[in-house]
Protein backbone atom coordinates (compact mmCIF):
# COMPACT_ATOMS: atom_id res chain seq x y z
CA UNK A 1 0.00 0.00 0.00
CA UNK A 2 2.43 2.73 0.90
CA UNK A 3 4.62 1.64 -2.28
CA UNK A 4 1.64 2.05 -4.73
CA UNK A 5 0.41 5.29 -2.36
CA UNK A 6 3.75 6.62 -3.04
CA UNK A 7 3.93 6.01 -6.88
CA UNK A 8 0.40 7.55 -7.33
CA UNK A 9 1.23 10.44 -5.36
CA UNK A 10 4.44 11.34 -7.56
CA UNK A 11 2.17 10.43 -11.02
CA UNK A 12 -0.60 12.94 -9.90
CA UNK A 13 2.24 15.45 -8.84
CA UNK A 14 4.33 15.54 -11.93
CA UNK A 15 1.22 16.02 -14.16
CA UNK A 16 0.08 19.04 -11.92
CA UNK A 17 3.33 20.63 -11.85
CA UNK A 18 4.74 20.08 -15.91
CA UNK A 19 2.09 21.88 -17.61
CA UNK A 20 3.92 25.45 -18.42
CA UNK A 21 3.49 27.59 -16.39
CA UNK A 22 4.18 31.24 -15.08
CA UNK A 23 6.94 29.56 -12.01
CA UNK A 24 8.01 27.38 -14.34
CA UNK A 25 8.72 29.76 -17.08
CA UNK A 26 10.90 31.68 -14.31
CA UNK A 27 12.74 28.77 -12.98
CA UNK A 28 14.08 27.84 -16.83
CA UNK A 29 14.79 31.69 -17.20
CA UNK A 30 16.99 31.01 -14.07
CA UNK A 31 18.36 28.08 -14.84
CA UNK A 32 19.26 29.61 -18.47
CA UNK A 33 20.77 32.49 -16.65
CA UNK A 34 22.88 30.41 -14.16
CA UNK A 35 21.49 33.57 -11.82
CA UNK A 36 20.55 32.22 -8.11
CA UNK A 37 19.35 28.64 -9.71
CA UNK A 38 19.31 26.54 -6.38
CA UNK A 39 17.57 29.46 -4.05
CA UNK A 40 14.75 29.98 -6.91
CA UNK A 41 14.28 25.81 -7.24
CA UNK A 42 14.62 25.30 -3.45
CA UNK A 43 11.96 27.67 -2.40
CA UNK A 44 9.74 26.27 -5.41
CA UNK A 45 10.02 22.92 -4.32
CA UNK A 46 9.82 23.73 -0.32
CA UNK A 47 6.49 26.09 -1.12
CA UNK A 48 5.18 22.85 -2.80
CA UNK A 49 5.99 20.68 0.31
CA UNK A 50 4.51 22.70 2.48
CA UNK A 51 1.28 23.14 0.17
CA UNK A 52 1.51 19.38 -0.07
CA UNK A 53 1.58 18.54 3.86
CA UNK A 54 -1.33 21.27 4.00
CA UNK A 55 -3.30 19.32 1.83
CA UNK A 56 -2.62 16.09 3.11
CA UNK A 57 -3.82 17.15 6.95
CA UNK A 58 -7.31 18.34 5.46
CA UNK A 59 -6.66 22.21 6.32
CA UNK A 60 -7.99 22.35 2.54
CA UNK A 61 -11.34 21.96 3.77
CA UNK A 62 -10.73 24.48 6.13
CA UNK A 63 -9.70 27.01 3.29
CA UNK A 64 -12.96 25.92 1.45
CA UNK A 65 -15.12 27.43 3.48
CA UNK A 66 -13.23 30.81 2.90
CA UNK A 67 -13.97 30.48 -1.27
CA UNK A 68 -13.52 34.56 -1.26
CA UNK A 69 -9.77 34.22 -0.15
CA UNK A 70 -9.00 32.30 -3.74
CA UNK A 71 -11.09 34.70 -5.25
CA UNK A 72 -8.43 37.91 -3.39
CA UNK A 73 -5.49 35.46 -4.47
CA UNK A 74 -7.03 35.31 -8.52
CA UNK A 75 -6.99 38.98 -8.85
CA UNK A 76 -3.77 39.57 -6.99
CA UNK A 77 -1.63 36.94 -8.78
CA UNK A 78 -3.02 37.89 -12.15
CA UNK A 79 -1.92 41.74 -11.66
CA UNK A 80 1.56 40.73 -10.51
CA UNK A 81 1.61 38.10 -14.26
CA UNK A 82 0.46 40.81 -15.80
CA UNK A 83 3.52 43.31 -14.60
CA UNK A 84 5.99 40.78 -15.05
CA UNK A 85 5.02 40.21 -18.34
CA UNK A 86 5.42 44.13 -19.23
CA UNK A 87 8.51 44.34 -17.53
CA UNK A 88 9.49 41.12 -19.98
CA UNK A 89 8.22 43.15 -22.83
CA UNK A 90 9.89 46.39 -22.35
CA UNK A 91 12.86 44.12 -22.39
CA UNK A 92 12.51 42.75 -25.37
CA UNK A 93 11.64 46.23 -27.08
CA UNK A 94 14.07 47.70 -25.55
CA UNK A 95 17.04 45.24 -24.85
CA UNK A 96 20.32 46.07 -22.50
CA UNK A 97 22.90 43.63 -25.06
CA UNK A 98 22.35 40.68 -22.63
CA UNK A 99 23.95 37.50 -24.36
CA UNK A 100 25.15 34.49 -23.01
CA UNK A 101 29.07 33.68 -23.97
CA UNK A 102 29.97 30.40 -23.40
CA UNK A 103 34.05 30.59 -24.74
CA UNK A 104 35.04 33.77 -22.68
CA UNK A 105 37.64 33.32 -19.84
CA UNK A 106 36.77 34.15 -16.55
CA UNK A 107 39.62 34.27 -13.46
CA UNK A 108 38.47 32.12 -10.51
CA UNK A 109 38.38 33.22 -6.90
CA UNK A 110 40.34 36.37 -7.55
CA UNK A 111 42.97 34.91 -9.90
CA UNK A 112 44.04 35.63 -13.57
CA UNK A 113 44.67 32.12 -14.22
CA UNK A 114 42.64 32.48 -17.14
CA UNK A 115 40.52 29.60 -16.55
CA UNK A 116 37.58 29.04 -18.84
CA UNK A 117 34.23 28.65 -17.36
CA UNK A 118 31.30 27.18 -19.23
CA UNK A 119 29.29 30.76 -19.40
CA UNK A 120 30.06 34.19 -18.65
CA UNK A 121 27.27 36.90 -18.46
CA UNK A 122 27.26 40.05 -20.14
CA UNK A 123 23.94 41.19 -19.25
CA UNK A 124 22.93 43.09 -16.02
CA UNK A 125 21.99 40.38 -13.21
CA UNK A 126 19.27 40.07 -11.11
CA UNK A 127 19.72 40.32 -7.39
CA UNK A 128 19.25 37.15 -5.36
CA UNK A 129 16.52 39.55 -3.30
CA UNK A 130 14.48 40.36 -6.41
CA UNK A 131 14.90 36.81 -7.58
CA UNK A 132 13.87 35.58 -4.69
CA UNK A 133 10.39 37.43 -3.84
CA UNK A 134 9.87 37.31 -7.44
CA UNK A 135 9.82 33.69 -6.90
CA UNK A 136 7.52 33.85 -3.76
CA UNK A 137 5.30 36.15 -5.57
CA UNK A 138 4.50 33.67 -8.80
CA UNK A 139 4.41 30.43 -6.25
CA UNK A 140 1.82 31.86 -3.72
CA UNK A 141 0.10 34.62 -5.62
CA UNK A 142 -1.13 31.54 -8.04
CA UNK A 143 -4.16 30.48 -7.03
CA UNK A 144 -3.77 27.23 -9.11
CA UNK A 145 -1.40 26.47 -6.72
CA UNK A 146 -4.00 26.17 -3.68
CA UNK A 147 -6.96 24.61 -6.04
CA UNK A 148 -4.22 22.09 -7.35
CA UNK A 149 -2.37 21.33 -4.89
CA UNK A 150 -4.30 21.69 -1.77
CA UNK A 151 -7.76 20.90 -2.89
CA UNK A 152 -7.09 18.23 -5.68
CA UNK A 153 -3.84 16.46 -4.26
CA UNK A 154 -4.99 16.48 -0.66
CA UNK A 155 -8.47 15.53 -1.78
CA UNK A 156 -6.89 12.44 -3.58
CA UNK A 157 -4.38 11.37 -1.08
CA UNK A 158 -6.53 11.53 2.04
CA UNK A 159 -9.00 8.40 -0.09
CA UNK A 160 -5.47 6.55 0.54
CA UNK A 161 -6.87 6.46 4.00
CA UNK A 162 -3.12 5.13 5.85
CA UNK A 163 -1.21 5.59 3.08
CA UNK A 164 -1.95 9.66 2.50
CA UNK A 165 1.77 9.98 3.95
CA UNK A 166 3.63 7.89 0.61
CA UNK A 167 1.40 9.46 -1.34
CA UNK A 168 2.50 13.20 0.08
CA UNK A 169 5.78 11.79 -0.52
CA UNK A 170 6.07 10.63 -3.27
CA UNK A 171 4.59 13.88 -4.80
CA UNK A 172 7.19 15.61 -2.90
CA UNK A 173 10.21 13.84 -4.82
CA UNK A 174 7.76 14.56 -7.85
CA UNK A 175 8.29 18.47 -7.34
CA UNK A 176 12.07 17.88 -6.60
CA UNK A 177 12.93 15.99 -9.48
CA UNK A 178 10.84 18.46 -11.82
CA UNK A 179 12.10 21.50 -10.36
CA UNK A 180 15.67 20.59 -9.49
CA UNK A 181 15.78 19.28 -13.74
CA UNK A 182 14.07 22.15 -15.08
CA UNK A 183 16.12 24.89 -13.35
CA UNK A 184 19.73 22.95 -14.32
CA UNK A 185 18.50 21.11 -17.41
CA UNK A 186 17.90 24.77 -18.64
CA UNK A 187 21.64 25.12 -18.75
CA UNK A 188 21.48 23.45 -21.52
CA UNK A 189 20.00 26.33 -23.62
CA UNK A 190 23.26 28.33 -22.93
CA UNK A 191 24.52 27.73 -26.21
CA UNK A 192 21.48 29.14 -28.06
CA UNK A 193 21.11 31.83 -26.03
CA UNK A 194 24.61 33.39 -27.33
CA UNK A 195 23.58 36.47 -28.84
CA UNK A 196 21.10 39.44 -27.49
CA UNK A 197 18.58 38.67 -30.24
CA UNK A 198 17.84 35.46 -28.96
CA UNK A 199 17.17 36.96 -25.15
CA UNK A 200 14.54 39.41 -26.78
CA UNK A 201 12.58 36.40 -28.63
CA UNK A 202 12.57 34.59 -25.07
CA UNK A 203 11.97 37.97 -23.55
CA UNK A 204 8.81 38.39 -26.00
CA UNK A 205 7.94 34.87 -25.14
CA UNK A 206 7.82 35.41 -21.54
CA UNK A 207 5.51 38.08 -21.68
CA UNK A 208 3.06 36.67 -23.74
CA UNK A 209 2.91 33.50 -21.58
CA UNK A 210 2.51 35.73 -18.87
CA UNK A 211 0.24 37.97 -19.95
CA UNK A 212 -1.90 35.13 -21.12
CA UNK A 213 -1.67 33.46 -17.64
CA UNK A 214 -3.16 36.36 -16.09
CA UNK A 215 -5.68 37.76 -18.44
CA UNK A 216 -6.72 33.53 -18.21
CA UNK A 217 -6.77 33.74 -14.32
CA UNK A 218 -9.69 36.18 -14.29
CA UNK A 219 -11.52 35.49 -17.26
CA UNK A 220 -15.06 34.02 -16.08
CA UNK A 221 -15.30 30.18 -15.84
């Protein structure tokens, strides 16, 4: 029982967590970046924990008697997807010559050894601050995040009856493993990302998909 709990619990979390979304979108900026990777995918992955383990104890119901409070989340979230994704346009219209290089040499730890590191940035960083309540903002100003995860998950492990717990767990190591490969299999992209052209398309992708989200999140049902 707790074997099969625990497999159904990371199936059910993996499919509510891979659909693209707004958090995902800025973990594989992130990870393309190399800026702040492991804060941005640990707090993703904790805030799902913790949403899980609410869930899972049945303070969902609790929240379901409260349906205005998702309603306050809705309208809050979508404003902030809708900022971010003019902040993502006015990037892309007007770009600061970000690029990725991935042959420049970089001295380590204070050296001029010359070393070569995989990337070098030549675009203006984000600050582990901003990254970080940026990253707050899109996980708990979603309000996908509550009806998915809180409602739907705990809803489905607590007809586990003793095995809720594997099944919590097992959609924990489900947000791990997607998070954790998202943000560093992003890496990847480096290469393609070489040039300031390509960081405008991605820019002008982001804000559509964000702008989308949140136009979508108050839209009536």
């Amino acid at each position: 029982m707790p074997l099969s709990s625990a497999l159904a619990g990371f199936g059910l979390g993996l499919s509510l967590i891979v659909a693209i979304g707004a958090q995902n979108v800025f973990v594989m900026r992130q990870g393309i970046r190399r800026e702040h990777v492991f804060a941005v995918t640990a707090i993703c992955a904790l805030s799902d924990l913790a949403l899980i383990m609410v869930g899972v104890s049945g303070v969902g119901v609790v929240l379901a008697a409260v349906p205005w409070l998702v309603d306050v989340i809705r309208w809050a979230g979508a404003a902030f997807l809708v900022a971010y994704g003019v902040l993502a346009a006015r990037r892309a219209l007007r770009p600061n010559g970000q690029a990725l290089d991935a042959t420049a040499p970089e001295p380590r730890h204070g050296t001029d050894s010359g070393a070569t590191t995989t990337l070098t940035r030549r675009h203006t960083g984000t600050g582990l601050a901003a990254a970080v309540l940026t990253c707050l903002a899109l996980t708990w100003l979603n309000p996908h995040v509550y009806l998915d995860t809180v409602f739907l998950l705990g809803s489905v492990a607590n007809t586990h009856g003793d095995g809720r717990w594997a099944f919590a767990a097992g959609a924990g190591v489900a947000s791990l493993v997607w998070f954790f490969g998202l943000a560093y299999g992003a890496r990847l992209l480096g290469g393609v990302l070489a040039s300031p052209r390509a960081w405008r398309v991605l820019d002008a992708v982001i804000a559509v998909v964000m702008v989308g989200l949140g136009v979508m999140l108050v839209l009536p049902r």
